[in-house]
Protein backbone atom coordinates (compact mmCIF):
# COMPACT_ATOMS: atom_id res chain seq x y z
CA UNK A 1 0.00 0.00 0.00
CA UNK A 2 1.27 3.36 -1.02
CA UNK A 3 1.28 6.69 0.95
CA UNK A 4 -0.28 10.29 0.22
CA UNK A 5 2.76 12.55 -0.89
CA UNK A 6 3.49 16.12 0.33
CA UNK A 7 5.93 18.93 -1.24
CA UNK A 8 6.63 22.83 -0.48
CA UNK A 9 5.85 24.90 -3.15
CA UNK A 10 5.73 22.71 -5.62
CA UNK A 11 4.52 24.70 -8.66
CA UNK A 12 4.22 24.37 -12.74
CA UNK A 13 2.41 24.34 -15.28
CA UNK A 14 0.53 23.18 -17.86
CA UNK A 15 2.75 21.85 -21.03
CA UNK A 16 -0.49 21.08 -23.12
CA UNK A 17 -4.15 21.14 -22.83
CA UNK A 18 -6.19 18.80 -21.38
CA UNK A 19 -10.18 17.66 -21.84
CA UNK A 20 -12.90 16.45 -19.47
CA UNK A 21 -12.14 12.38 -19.13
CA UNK A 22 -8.43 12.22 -19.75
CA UNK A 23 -6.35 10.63 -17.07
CA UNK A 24 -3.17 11.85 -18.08
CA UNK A 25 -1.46 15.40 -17.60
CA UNK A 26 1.91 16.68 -19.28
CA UNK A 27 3.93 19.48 -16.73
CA UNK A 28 6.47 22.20 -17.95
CA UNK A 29 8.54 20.82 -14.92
CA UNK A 30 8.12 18.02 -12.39
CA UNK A 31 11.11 19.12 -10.35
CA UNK A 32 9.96 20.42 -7.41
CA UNK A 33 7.02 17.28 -7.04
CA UNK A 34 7.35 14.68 -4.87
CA UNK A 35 8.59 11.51 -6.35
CA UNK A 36 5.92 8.69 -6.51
CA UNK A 37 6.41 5.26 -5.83
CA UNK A 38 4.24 2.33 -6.34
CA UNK A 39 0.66 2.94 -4.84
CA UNK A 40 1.94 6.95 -4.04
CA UNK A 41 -0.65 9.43 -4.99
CA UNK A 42 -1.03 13.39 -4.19
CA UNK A 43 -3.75 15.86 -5.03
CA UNK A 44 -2.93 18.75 -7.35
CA UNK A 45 -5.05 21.50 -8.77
CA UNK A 46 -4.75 22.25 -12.53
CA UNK A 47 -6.23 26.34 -12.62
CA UNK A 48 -9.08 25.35 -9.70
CA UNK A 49 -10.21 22.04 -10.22
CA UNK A 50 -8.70 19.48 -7.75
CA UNK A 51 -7.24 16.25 -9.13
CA UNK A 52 -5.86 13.17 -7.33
CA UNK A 53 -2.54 11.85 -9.07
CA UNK A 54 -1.95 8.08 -9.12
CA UNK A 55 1.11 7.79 -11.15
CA UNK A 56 4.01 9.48 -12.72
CA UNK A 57 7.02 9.10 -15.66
CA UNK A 58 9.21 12.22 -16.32
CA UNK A 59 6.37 15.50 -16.58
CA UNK A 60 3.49 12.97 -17.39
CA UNK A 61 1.35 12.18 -14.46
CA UNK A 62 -1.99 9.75 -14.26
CA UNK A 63 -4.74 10.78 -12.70
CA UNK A 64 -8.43 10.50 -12.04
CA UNK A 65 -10.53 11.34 -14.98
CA UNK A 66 -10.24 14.85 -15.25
CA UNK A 67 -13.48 16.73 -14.91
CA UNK A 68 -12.93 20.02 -16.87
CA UNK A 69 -11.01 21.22 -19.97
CA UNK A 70 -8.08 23.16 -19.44
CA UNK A 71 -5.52 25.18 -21.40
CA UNK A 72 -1.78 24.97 -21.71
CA UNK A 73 -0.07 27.14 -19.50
CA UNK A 74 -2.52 27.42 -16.53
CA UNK A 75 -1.47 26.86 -13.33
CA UNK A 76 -0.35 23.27 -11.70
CA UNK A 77 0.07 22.86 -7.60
CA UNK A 78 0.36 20.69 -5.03
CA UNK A 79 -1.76 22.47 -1.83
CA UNK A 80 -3.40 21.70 1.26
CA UNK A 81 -7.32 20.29 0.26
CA UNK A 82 -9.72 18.72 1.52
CA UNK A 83 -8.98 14.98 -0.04
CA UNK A 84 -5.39 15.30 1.17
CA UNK A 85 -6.38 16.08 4.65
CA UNK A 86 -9.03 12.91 4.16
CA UNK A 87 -6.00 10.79 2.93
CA UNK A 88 -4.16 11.64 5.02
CA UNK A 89 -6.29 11.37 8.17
CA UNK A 90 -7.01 7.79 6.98
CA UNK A 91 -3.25 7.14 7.50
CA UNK A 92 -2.73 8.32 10.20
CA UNK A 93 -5.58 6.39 11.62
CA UNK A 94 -4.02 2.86 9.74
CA UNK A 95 -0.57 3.99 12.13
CA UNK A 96 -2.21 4.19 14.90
CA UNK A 97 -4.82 1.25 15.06
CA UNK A 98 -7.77 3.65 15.10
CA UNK A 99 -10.83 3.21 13.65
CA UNK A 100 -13.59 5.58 12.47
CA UNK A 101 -14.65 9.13 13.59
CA UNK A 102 -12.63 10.76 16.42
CA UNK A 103 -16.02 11.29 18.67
CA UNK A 104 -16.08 14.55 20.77
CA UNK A 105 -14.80 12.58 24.15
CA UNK A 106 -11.37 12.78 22.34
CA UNK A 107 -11.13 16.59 21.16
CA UNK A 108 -10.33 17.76 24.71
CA UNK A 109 -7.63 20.63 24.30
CA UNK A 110 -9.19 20.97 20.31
CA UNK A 111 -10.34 25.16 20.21
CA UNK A 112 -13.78 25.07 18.99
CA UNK A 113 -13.47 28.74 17.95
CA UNK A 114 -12.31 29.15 14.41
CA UNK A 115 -9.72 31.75 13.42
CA UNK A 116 -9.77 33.24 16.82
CA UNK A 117 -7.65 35.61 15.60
CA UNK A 118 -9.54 37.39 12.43
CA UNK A 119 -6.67 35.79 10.59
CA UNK A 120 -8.78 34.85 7.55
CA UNK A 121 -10.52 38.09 5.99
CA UNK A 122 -11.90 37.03 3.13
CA UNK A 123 -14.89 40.64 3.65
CA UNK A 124 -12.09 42.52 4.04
CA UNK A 125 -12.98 44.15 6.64
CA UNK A 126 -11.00 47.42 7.29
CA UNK A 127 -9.51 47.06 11.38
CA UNK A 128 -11.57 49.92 13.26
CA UNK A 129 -14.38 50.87 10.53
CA UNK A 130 -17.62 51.40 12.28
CA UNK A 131 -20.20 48.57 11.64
CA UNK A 132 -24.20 48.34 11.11
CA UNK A 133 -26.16 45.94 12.62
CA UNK A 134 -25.89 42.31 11.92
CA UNK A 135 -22.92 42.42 9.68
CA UNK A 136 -20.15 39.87 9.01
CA UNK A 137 -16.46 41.55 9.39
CA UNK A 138 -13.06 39.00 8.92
CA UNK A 139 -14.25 35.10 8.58
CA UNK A 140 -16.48 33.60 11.58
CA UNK A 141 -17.40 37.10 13.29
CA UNK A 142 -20.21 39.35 13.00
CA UNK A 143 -21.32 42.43 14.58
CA UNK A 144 -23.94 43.14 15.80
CA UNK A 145 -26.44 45.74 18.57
CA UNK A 146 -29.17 45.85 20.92
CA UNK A 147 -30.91 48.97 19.13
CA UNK A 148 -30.42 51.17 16.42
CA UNK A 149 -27.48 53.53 16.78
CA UNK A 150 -24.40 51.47 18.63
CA UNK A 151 -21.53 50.93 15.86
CA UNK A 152 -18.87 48.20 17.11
CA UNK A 153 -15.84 48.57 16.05
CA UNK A 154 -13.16 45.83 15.62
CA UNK A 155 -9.55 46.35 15.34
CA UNK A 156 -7.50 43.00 15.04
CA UNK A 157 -3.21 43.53 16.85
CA UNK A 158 -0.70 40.70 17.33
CA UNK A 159 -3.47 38.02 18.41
CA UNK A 160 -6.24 40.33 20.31
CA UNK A 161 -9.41 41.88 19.30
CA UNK A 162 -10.06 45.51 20.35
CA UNK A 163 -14.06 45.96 20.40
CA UNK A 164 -14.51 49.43 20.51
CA UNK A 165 -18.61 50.29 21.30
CA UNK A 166 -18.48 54.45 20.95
CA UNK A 167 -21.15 55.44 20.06
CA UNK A 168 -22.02 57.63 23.41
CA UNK A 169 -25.35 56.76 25.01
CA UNK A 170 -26.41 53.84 22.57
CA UNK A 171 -27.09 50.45 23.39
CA UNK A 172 -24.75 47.65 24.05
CA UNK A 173 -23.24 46.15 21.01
CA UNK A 174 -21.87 42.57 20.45
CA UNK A 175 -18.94 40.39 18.60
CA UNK A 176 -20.63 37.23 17.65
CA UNK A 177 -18.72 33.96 16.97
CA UNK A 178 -20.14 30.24 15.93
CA UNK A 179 -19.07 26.51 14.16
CA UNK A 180 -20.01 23.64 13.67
CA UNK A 181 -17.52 21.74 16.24
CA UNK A 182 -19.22 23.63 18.99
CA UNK A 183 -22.60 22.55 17.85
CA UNK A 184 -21.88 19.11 17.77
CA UNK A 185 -20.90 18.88 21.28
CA UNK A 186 -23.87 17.10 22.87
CA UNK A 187 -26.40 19.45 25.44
CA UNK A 188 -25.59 18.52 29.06
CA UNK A 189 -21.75 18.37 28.27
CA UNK A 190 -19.51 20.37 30.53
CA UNK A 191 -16.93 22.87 28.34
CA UNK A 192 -15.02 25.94 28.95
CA UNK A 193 -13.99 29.20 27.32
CA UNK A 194 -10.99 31.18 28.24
CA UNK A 195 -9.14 33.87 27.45
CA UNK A 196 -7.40 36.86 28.10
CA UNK A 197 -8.36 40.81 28.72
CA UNK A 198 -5.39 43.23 28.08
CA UNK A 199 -7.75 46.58 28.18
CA UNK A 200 -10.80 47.26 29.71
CA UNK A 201 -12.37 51.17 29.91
CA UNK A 202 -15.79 51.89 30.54
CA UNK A 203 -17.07 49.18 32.31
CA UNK A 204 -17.75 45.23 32.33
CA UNK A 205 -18.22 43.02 29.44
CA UNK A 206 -19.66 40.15 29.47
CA UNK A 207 -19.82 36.43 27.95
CA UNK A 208 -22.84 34.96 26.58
CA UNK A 209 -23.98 31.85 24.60
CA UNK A 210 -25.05 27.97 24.68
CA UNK A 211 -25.44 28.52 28.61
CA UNK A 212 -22.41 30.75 29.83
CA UNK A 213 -23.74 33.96 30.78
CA UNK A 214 -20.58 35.27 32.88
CA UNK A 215 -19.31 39.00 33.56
CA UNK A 216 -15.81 39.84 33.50
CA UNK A 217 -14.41 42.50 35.98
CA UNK A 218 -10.97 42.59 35.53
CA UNK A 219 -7.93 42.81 33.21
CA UNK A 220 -6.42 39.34 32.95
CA UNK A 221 -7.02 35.95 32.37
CA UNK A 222 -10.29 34.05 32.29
CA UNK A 223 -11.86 30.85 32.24
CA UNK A 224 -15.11 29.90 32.53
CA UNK A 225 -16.91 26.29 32.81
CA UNK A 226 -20.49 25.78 32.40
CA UNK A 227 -22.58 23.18 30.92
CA UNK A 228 -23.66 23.65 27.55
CA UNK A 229 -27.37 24.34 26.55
CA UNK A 230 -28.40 25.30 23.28
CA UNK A 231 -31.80 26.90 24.31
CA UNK A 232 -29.89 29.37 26.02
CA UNK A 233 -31.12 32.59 25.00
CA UNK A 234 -28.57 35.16 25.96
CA UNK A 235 -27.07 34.13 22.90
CA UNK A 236 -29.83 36.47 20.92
CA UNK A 237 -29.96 33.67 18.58
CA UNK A 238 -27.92 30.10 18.22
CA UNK A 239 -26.08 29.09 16.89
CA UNK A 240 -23.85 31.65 18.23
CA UNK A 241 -21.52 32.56 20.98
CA UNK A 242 -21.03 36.53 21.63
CA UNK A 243 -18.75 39.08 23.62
CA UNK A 244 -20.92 42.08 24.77
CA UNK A 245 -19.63 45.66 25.08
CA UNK A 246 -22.08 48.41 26.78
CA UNK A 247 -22.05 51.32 25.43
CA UNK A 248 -19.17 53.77 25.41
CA UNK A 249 -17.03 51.03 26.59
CA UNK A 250 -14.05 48.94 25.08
CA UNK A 251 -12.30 45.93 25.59
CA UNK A 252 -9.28 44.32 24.19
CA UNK A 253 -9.55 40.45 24.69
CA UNK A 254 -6.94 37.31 23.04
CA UNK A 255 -6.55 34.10 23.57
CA UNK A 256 -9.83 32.62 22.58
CA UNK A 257 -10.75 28.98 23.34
CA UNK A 258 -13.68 27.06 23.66
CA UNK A 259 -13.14 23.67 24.51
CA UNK A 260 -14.70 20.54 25.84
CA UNK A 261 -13.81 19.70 29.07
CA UNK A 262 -13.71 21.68 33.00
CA UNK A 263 -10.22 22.52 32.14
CA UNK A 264 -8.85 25.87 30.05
CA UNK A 265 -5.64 23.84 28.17
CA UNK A 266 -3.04 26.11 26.84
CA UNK A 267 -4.35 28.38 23.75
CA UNK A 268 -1.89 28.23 20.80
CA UNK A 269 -1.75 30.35 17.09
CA UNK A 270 -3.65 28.35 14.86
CA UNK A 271 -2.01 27.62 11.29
CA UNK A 272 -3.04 30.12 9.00
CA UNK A 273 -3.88 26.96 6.70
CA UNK A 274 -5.95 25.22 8.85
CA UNK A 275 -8.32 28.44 9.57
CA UNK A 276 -8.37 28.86 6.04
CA UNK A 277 -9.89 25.62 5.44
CA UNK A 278 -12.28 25.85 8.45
CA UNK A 279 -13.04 28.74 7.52
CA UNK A 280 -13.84 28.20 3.67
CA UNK A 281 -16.47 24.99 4.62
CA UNK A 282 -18.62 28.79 5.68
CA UNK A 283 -17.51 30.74 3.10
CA UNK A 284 -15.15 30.96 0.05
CA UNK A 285 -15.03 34.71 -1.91
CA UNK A 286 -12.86 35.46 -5.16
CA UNK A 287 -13.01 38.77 -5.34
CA UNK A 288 -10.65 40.94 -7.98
CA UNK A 289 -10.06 44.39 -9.29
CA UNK A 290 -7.23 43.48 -12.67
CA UNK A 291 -6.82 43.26 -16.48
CA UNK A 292 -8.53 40.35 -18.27
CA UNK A 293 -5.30 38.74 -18.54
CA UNK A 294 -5.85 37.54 -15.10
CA UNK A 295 -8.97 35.68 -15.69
CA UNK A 296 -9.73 33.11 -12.70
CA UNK A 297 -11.34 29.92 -13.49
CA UNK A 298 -13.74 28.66 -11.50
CA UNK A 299 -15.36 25.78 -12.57
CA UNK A 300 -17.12 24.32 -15.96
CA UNK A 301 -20.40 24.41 -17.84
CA UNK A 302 -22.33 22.36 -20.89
CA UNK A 303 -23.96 24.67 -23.46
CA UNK A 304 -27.12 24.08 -25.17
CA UNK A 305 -26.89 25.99 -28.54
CA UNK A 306 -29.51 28.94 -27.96
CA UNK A 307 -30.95 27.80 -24.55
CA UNK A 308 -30.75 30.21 -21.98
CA UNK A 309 -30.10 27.73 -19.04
CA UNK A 310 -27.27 25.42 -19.29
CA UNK A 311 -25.38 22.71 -16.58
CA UNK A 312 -22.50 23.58 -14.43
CA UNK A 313 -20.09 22.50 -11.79
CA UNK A 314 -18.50 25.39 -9.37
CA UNK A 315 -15.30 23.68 -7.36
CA UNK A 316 -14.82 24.81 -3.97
CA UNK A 317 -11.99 23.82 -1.81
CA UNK A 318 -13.42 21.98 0.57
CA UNK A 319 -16.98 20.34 1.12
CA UNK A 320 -19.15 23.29 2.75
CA UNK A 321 -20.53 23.18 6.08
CA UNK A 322 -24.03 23.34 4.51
CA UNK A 323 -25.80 24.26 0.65
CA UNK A 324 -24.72 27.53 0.44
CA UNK A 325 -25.80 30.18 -1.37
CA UNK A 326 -23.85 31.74 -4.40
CA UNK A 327 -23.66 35.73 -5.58
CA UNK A 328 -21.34 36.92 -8.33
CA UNK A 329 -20.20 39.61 -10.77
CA UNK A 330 -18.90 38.90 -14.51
CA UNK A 331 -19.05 35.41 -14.48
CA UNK A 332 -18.79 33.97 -18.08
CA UNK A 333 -18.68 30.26 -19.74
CA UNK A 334 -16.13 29.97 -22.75
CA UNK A 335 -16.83 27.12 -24.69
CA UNK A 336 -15.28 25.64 -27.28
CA UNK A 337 -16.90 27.69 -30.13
CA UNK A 338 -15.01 30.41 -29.13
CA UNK A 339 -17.83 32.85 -27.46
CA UNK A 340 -17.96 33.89 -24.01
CA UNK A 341 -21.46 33.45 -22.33
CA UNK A 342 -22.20 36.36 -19.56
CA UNK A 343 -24.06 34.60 -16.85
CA UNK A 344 -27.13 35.91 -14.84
CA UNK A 345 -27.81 33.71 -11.86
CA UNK A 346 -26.55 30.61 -10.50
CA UNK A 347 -29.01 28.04 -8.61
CA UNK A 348 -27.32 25.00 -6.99
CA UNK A 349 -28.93 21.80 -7.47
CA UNK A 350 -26.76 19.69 -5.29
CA UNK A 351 -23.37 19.72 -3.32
CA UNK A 352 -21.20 16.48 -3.86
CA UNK A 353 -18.29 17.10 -1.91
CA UNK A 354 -16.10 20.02 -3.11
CA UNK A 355 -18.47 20.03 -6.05
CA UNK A 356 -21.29 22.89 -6.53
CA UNK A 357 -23.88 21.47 -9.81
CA UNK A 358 -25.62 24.78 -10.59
CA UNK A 359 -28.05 25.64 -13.56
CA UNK A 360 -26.72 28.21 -14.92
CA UNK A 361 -28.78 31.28 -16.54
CA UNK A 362 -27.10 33.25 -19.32
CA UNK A 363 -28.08 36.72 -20.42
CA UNK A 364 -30.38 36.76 -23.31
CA UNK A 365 -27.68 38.51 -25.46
CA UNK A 366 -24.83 35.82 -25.53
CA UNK A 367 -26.57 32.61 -26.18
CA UNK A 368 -24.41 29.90 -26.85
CA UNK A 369 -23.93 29.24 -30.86
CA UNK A 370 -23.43 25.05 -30.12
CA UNK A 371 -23.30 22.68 -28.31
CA UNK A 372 -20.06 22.63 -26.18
CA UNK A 373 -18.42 21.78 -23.11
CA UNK A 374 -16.33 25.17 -21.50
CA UNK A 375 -14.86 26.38 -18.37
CA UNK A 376 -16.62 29.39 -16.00
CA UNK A 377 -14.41 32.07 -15.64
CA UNK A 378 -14.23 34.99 -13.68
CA UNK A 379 -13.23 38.27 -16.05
CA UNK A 380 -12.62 41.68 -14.55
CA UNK A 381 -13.82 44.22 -16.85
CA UNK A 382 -12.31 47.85 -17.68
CA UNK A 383 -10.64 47.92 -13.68
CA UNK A 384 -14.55 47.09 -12.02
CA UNK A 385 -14.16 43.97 -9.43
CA UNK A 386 -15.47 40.40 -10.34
CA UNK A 387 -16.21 38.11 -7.48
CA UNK A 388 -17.57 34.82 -6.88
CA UNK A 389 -18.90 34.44 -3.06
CA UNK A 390 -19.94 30.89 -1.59
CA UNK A 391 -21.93 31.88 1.46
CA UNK A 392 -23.28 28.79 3.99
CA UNK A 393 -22.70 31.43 6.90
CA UNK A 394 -25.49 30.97 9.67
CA UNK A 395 -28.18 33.75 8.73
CA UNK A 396 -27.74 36.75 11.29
């Protein structure tokens, strides 16, 4: 039995092109790839669709069938995905005589809280622009205010979180903060949060959320163990945890954890890679301002000569927490005719794994002239942004 195979920055690209079905790829360089022995495989995207790679001689690798046509010259890498995590879960499970699932009894010390930190931004969010009411800032926060007129602010510095509420006189305002690890912990079970306070002016703030409703006094550390209960209330609405700051008040806090358990473990700097990837099973935005020489692809399509709806697969980089919902600007399918297709809304039929199948709706004035099979491609037009956001967020 062979192993999954890992390299840094292995990069190339693509000597010749490629069609939906082939199982073989030709590289401009294999140099900095791992070498693959007998039952080896990796996972490597060619532009953005993810391929698993069984085999290789010299630049020529064999693969899966491929799923989408693609052009010399884009992009090949190995990166961090979904399947290889999978893969390489599974071995690490085969080393270690375990079977199945991890089950929650086991992810003591695990932080529940993804990207703590506001590491992953994929709104950009500007640190310290005021905020309306029930909006989402950097990945797995949102803001949000007892009444009209409180604007949160949120300015992210080595690790902490300054939540500025300053609007004078106006309600209390609140960071909120969910996922899906935290969810699955079972009502009844005993966890903790903890973390630190470095500033505190104006006042108290206090925890709330899935049954902690605690008040914190004092610059320092804290941790706090309760038993969770999702028809807690203080939470405004679950599936959410939040951090509430009265008004004309501020707090700095770091060190976020929530954890299963009555103990706070240490808290450590998640891998930017690993929030990513939590991070994109809520949400995954390509968003641009360039030339159209820096097209993005995103996925592929089927045209129907002059039909107005046609058949397409979006690829996301990992399977999404739930069926999301998908908004976008200049979004086109080039087929093989040569035309570019401007699409007008995207409606997902079903989610196999990393895979999105979407009817697609094309504007009225760009038809497609055959029958083809294409790619969809993101083109930025005369300097205005495209984007392509994948939204299973929680609704606020």
């Amino acid at each position: 039995m062979g192993d999954v195979k890992f390299e840094n920055n292995a990069v190339t690209t693509l000597l010749s092109s490629v069609s939906i079905g082939d199982t073989t790829f030709v590289v401009a360089s294999a140099a900095t790839f791992p070498t693959l022995g007998t039952g080896d495989w990796m996972h490597v995207t060619i532009g953005s669709e993810f391929i698993k790679v069984t085999g290789a001689s010299g630049t020529t690798y064999t693969c899966e069938p491929i799923t989408a046509d693609h052009s010399s010259g884009v992009p090949v890498e190995l990166r961090m995905c979904k399947e290889l995590l999978d893969d390489f879960a599974t071995d690490v499970e085969l080393a270690t005589g375990l079977a199945g699932k991890v089950d929650v009894g086991q992810t003591f010390g695990k932080n529940l809280f993804i990207n703590p930190e506001g590491l992953v931004n994929q709104e950009a969010y500007v640190d310290g622009a005021a905020t309306t009411e029930a909006q989402h800032i950097f990945d797995m926060y949102a803001v949000d205010r007892a009444t009209a007129g409180a604007a949160l602010k949120v300015t992210r510095s080595n690790g902490t979180l300054l939540l500025d509420n300053v609007v004078t006189g106006a309600a209390s305002s609140w960071l909120r903060t969910w996922s899906d690890d935290i969810d699955a912990v079972p009502d009844g079970d005993t966890v903790t949060i903890s973390g630190e306070v470095t500033t505190l002016s104006g006042g108290n703030f206090a925890l709330n959320g899935y049954g902690c409703n605690t008040t914190i006094t004092a610059i320092g550390t804290y941790s706090v163990t309760f038993v969770k209960d999702t028809s807690d209330t203080t939470a405004y609405n679950t599936p959410f945890f939040k951090y509430v700051v009265d008004a004309s008040q501020s707090v700095t806090i770091g060190k976020l954890k929530f954890e299963n358990g009555s103990v706070a473990t240490v808290y450590t700097t998640p891998r930017i890679t690993d929030n990513e990837l939590a991070c994109y099973r809520y949400m995954y935005h390509i968003n641009t301002v360039s030339t159209a020489a820096n097209n993005i692809v995103v996925g592929s399509w089927f045209s129907i000569f002059n039909q107005s709806v046609s058949t397409a697969s979006i690829n996301v980089p990992v399977s999404m927490s739930k069926i999301p919902t998908i908004t976008f600007s200049n979004l086109y399918g080039d087929d093989n005719d040569g035309s570019s297709e401007l699409m007008t809304s995207l409606t997902i039929d079903a989610m196999f794994g990393n895979k999105l199948l979407v009817d697609a709706t094309i504007d009225s004035a760009t038809l497609p002239t055959s029958n083809s099979f294409g790619i969809l491609t993101l083109k930025p037009r005369d300097g205005v942004s495209c984007y392509l956001k994948i939204d299973a967020r929680p609704t606020l």
